[in-house]
Protein backbone atom coordinates (compact mmCIF):
# COMPACT_ATOMS: atom_id res chain seq x y z
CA UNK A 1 24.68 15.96 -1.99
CA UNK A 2 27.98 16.43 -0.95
CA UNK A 3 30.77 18.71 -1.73
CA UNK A 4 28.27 21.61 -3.43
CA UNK A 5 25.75 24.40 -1.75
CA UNK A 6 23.33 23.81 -4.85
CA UNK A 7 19.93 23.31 -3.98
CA UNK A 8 18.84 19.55 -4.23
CA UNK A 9 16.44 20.12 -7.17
CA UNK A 10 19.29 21.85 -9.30
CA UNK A 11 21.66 19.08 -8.36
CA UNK A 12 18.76 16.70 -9.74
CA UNK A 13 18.23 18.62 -12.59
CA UNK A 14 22.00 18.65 -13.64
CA UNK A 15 22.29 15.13 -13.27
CA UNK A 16 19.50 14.24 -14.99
CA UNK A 17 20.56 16.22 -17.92
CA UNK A 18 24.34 15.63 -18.33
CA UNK A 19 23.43 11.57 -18.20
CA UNK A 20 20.25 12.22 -21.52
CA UNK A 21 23.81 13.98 -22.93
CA UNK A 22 26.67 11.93 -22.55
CA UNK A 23 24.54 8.77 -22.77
CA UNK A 24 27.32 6.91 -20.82
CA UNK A 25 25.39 3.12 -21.24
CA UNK A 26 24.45 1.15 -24.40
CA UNK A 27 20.88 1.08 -23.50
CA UNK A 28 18.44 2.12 -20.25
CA UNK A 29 20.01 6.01 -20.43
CA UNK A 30 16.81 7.96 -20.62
CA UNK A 31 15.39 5.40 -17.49
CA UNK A 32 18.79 5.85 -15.64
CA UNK A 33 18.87 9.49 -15.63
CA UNK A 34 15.13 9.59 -14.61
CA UNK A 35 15.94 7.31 -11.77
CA UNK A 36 19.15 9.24 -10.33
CA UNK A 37 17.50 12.22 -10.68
CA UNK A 38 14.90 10.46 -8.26
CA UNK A 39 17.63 9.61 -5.95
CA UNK A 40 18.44 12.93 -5.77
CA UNK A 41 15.70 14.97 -4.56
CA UNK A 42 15.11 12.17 -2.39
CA UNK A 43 18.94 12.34 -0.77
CA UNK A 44 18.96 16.33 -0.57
CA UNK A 45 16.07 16.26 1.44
CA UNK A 46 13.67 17.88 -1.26
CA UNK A 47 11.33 14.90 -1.30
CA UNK A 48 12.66 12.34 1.55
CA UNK A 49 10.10 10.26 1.15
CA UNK A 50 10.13 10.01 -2.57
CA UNK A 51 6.33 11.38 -3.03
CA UNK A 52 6.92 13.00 -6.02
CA UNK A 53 6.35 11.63 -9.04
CA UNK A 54 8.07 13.95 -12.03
CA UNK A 55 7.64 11.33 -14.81
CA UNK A 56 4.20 11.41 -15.75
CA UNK A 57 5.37 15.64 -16.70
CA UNK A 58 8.18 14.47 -18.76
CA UNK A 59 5.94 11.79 -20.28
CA UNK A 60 3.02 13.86 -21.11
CA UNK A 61 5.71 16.24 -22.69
CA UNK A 62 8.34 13.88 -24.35
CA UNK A 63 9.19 16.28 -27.59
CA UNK A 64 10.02 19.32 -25.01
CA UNK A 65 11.44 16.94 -22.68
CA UNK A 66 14.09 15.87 -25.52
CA UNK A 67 14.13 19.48 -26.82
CA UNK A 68 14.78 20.49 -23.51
CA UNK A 69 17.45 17.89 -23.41
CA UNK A 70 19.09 18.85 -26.75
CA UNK A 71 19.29 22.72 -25.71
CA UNK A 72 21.20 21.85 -22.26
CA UNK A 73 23.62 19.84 -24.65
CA UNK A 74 24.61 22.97 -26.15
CA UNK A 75 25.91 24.42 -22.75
CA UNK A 76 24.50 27.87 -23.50
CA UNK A 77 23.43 29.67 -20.41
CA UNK A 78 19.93 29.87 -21.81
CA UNK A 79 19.44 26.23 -22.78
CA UNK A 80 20.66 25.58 -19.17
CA UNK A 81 18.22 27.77 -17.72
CA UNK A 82 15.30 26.01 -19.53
CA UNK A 83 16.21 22.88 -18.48
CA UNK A 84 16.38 23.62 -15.14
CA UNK A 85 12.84 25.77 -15.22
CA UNK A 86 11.37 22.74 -17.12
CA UNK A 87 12.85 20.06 -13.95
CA UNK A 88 10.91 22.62 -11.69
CA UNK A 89 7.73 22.43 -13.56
CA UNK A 90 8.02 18.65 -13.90
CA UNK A 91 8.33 18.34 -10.11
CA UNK A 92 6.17 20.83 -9.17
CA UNK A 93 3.76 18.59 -10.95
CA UNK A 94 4.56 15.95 -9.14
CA UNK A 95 2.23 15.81 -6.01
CA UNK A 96 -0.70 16.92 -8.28
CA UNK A 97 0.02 13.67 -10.15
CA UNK A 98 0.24 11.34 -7.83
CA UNK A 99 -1.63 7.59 -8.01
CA UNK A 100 -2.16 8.20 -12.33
CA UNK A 101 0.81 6.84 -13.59
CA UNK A 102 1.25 5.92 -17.12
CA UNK A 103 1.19 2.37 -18.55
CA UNK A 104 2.83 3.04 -21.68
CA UNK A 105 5.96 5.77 -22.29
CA UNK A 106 7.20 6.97 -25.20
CA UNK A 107 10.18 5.98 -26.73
CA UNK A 108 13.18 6.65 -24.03
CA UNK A 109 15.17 9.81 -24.32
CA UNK A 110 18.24 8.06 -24.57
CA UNK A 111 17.19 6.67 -28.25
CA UNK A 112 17.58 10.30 -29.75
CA UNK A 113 14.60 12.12 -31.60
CA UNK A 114 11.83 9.64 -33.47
CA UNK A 115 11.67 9.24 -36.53
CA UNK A 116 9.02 11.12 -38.49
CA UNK A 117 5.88 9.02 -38.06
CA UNK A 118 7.42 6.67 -35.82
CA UNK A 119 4.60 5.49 -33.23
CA UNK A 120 6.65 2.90 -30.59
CA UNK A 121 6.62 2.77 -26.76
CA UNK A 122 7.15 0.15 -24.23
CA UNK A 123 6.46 -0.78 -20.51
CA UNK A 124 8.02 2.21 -17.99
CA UNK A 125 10.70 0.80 -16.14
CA UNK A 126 12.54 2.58 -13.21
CA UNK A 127 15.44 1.51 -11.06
CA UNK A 128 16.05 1.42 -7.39
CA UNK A 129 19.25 2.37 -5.93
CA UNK A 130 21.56 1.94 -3.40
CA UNK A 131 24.16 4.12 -4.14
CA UNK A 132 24.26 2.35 -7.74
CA UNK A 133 21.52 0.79 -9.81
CA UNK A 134 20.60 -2.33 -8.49
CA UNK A 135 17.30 -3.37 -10.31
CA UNK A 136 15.24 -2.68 -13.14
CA UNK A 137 11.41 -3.09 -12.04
CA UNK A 138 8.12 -3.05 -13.83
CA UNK A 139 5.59 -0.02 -13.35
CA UNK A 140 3.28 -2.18 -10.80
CA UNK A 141 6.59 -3.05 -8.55
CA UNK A 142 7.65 0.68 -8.50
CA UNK A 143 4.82 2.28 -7.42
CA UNK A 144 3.97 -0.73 -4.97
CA UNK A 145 7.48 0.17 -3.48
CA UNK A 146 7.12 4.13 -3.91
CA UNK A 147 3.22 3.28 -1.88
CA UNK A 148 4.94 1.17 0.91
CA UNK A 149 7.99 3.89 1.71
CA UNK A 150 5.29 6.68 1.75
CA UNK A 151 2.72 4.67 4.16
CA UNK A 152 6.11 3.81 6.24
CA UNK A 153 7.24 7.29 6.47
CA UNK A 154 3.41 8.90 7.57
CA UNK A 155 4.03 5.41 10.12
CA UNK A 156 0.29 4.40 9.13
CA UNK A 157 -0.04 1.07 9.96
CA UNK A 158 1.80 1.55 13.54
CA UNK A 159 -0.37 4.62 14.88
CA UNK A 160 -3.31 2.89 13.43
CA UNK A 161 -2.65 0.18 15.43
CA UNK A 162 -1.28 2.30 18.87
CA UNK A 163 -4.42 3.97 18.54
CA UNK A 164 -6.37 1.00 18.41
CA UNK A 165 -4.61 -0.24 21.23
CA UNK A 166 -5.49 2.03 23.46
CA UNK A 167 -9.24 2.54 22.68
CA UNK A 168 -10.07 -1.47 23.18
CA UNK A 169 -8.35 -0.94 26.41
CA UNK A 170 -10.29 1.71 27.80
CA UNK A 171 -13.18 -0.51 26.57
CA UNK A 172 -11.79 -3.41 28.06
CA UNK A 173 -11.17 -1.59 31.60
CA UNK A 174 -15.40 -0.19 31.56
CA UNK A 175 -16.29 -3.77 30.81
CA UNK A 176 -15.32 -4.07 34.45
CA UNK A 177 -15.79 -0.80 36.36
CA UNK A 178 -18.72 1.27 34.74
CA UNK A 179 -21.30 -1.47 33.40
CA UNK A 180 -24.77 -0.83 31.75
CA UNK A 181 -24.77 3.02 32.95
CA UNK A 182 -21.18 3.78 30.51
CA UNK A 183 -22.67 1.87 27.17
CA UNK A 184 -23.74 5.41 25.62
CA UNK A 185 -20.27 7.08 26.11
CA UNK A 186 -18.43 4.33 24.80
CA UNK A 187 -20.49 4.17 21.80
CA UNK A 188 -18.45 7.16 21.03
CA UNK A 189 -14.89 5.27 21.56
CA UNK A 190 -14.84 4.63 17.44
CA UNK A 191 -15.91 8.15 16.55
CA UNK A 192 -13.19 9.63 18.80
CA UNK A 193 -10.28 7.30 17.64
CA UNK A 194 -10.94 8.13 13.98
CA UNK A 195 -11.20 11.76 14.38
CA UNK A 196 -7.77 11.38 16.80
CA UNK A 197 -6.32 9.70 13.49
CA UNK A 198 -7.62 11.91 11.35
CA UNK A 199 -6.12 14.84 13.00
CA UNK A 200 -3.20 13.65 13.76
CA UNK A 201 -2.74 13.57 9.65
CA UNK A 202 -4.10 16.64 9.43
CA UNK A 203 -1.31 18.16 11.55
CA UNK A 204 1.53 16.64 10.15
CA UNK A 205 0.67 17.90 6.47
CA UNK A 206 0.59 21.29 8.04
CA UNK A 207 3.57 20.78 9.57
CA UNK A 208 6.18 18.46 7.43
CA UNK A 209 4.12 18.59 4.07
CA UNK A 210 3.89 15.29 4.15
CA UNK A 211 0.92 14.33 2.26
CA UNK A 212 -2.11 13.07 4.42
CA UNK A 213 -2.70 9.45 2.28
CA UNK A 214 -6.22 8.18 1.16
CA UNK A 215 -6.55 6.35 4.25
CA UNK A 216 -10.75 7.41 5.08
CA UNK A 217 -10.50 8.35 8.56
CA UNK A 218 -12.64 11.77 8.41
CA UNK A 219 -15.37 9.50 6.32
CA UNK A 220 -15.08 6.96 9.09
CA UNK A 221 -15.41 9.21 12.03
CA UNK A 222 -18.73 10.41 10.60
CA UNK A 223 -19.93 7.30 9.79
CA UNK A 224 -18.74 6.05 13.50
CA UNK A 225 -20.55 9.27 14.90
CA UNK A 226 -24.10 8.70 12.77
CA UNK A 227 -23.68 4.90 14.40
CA UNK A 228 -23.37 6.19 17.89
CA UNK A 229 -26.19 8.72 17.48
CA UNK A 230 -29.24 7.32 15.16
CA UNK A 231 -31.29 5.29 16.91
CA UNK A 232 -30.64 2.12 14.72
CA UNK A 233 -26.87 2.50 15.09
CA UNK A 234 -26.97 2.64 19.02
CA UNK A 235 -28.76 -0.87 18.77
CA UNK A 236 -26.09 -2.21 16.61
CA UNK A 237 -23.12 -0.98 19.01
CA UNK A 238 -25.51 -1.67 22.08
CA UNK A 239 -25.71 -5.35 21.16
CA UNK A 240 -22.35 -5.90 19.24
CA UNK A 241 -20.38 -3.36 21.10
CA UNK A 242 -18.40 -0.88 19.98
CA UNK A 243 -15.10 -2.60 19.66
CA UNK A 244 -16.81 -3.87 16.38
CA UNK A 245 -16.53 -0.74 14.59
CA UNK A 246 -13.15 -0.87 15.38
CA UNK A 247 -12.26 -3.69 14.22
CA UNK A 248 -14.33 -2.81 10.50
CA UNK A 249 -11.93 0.20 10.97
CA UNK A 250 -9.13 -2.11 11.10
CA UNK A 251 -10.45 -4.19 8.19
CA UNK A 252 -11.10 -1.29 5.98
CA UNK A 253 -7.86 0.38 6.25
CA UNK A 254 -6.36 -3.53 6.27
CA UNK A 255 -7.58 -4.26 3.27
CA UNK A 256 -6.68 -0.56 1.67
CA UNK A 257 -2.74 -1.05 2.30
CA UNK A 258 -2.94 -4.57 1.90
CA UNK A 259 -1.75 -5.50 5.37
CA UNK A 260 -2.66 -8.53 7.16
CA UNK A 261 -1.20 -7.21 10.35
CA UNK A 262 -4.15 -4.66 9.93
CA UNK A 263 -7.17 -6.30 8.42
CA UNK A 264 -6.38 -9.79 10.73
CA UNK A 265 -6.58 -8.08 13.88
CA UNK A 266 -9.45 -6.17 12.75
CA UNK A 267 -11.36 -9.93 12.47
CA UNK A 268 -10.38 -10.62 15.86
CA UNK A 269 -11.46 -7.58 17.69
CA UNK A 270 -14.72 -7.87 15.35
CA UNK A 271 -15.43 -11.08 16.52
CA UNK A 272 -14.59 -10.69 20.72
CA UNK A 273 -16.33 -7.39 20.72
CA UNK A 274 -19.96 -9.12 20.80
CA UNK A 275 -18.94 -12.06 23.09
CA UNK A 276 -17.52 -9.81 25.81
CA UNK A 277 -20.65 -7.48 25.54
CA UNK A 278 -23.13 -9.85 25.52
CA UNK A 279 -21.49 -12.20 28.47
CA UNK A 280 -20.87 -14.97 26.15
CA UNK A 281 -17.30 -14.82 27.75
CA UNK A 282 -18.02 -14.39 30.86
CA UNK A 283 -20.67 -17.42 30.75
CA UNK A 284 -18.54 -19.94 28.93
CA UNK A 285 -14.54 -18.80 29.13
CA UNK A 286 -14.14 -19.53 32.98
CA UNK A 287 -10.18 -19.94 31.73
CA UNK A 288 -10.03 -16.06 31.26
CA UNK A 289 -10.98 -15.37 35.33
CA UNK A 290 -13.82 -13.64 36.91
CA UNK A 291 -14.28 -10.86 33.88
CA UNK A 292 -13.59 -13.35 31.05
CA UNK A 293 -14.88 -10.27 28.96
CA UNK A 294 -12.86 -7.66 29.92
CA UNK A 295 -10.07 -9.91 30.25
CA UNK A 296 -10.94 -11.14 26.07
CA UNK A 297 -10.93 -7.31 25.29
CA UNK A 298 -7.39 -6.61 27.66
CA UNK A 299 -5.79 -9.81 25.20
CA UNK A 300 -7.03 -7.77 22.05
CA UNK A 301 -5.33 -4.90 23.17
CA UNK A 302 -1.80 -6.72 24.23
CA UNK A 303 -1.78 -7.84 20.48
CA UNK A 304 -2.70 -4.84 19.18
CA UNK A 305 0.22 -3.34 21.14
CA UNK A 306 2.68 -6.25 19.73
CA UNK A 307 1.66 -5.59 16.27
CA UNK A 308 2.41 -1.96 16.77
CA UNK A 309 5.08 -2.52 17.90
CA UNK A 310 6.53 -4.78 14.93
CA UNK A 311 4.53 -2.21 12.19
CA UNK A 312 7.04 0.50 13.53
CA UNK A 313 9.91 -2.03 13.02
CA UNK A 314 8.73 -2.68 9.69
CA UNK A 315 8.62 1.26 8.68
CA UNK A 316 11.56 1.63 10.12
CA UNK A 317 13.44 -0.78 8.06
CA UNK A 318 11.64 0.42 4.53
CA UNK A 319 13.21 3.82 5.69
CA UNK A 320 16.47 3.02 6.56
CA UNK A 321 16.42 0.86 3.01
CA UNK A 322 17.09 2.51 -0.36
CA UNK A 323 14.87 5.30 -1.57
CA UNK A 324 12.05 4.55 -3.59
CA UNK A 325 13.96 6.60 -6.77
């Protein structure tokens, strides 16, 4: 925020309240202030990637929320004071309340106190901004949009697929040097990309506080490991090879984030894996040169590369667009 030292969230705070009390529009106040307030934290740099999710606090609490509001209206220093203790609480709540928003709201702030008895509450609405207010959305839309900026700012889909990228082409280069004799160590190819991934998010929550995501990559890592290690597994990856798991990887997360950059790649290293490791390419795809199968896996790993390459774009641009308030 510019032209003031105040910490982001007291900036936010202020906002927030002197828009419930002025109630400068005919209708949408209560949803307006909510969404600057949003803005806010997100602009200061207290939650740049617009994580945190106050509402469900000030929803859960709606008579202190417009008690709260009412005592800031007098100007007292107390009544100030609460409001701005209550705005911490509400988005210190936040991360714990992340992924259980509300359906239904009570009635918005901007209406006043209800009447006694009064039982009414509508669809929560938010806005996005770009400097102004520029839409009104529906619950589902908002928190699709909040979902996408926070999976573009941990850059999931693009080190998924980096990752990826690199482990079908150390596959693809043993499919040609190391033969029969390197099967057992690339077995473990899977388990050591998702425990690569899962680190990797690991060590950027330490480090930014960014949260990690639900993305399943310590679950898949065991799962991966127990594949290359029981004796049933081993058979599986022996035959199929073990560019398959990778590509369920792929599907998995795919399907998770709803991406078919993800999940359609996935399908197409699932279904080369087998035909380079059993020589079905190298028998029948005499177009693809002397080691059609390493030469299938090498293609898988171009595209993976390319896709990368175009997820990052893609973050990129839901990052430099307007935050998800």
């Amino acid at each position: 925020m510019r032209g003031t030292a105040a910490p982001g969230l007291v900036v936010a705070a202020v906002v927030h309240a002197e828009l419930l009390v002025v109630r400068p529009f005919t209708a949408g106040n209560g949803v307006t202030a909510r969404a600057v307030a949003r803005y806010l934290t997100a602009t200061t740099g207290l939650d740049p990637t617009g994580a945190v999710l106050p509402e469900p606090a000030w929803q859960a609490a709606a008579a202190p929320y417009l008690a709260g509001a009412a005592r800031y209206a007098t100007g007292t220093p107390d009544g100030v004071a609460a409001w701005l203790v209550a705005s911490a609480h509400a988005v210190r709540a936040g991360p714990r309340r992340r992924g259980r928003w509300p359906t239904r709201c009570s009635r918005d702030a901007s209406a006043g106190p209800h009447p006694a008895g009064e039982v009414r509450g509508r669809a929560l609405t938010a806005v996005t901004l770009r400097g102004r207010v520029t839409a009104v959305v529906t619950v589902p839309e908002y928190v699709d949009a909040l979902r996408r900026r926070q999976r573009a700012a941990r850059h999931t889909g693009s080190l998924v697929l980096a990752v990826h990228a690199a482990a079908v082409a150390v596959l693809a280069v043993a499919q040609v040097d190391w033969g029969l004799a390197s099967w057992r160590w690339q077995n473990l190819v899977p388990a050591v990309v998702y425990v690569v991934l899962w680190a990797v998010v690991r060590l950027r929550e330490r480090v930014t506080g960014m949260g990690g995501g639900r993305d399943g990559f310590g679950v898949m890592a065991a799962f991966a490991l127990a594949l290359a290690l029981l004796p049933f597994g081993y058979l599986l990856l022996l035959m199929a090879g073990p560019g398959v798991v990778l590509g369920a990887g792929l599907v998995v997360v795919g399907v998770r984030q709803r991406s078919a950059l993800l999940w359609g790649h996935g399908l197409v290293l699932a279904v080369v894996s087998p035909l380079a490791r059993l020589g079905t390419l190298d028998n029948h795809a005499w177009f693809l040169g002397p080691h059609a199968g390493a030469t299938g896996l090498g293609l898988v790993a171009l595209a993976l590369v390319v896709a990368a390459t175009r997820a990052l774009a893609a973050e990129r641009a839901v990052l430099a667009g307007a935050p998800a308030a």
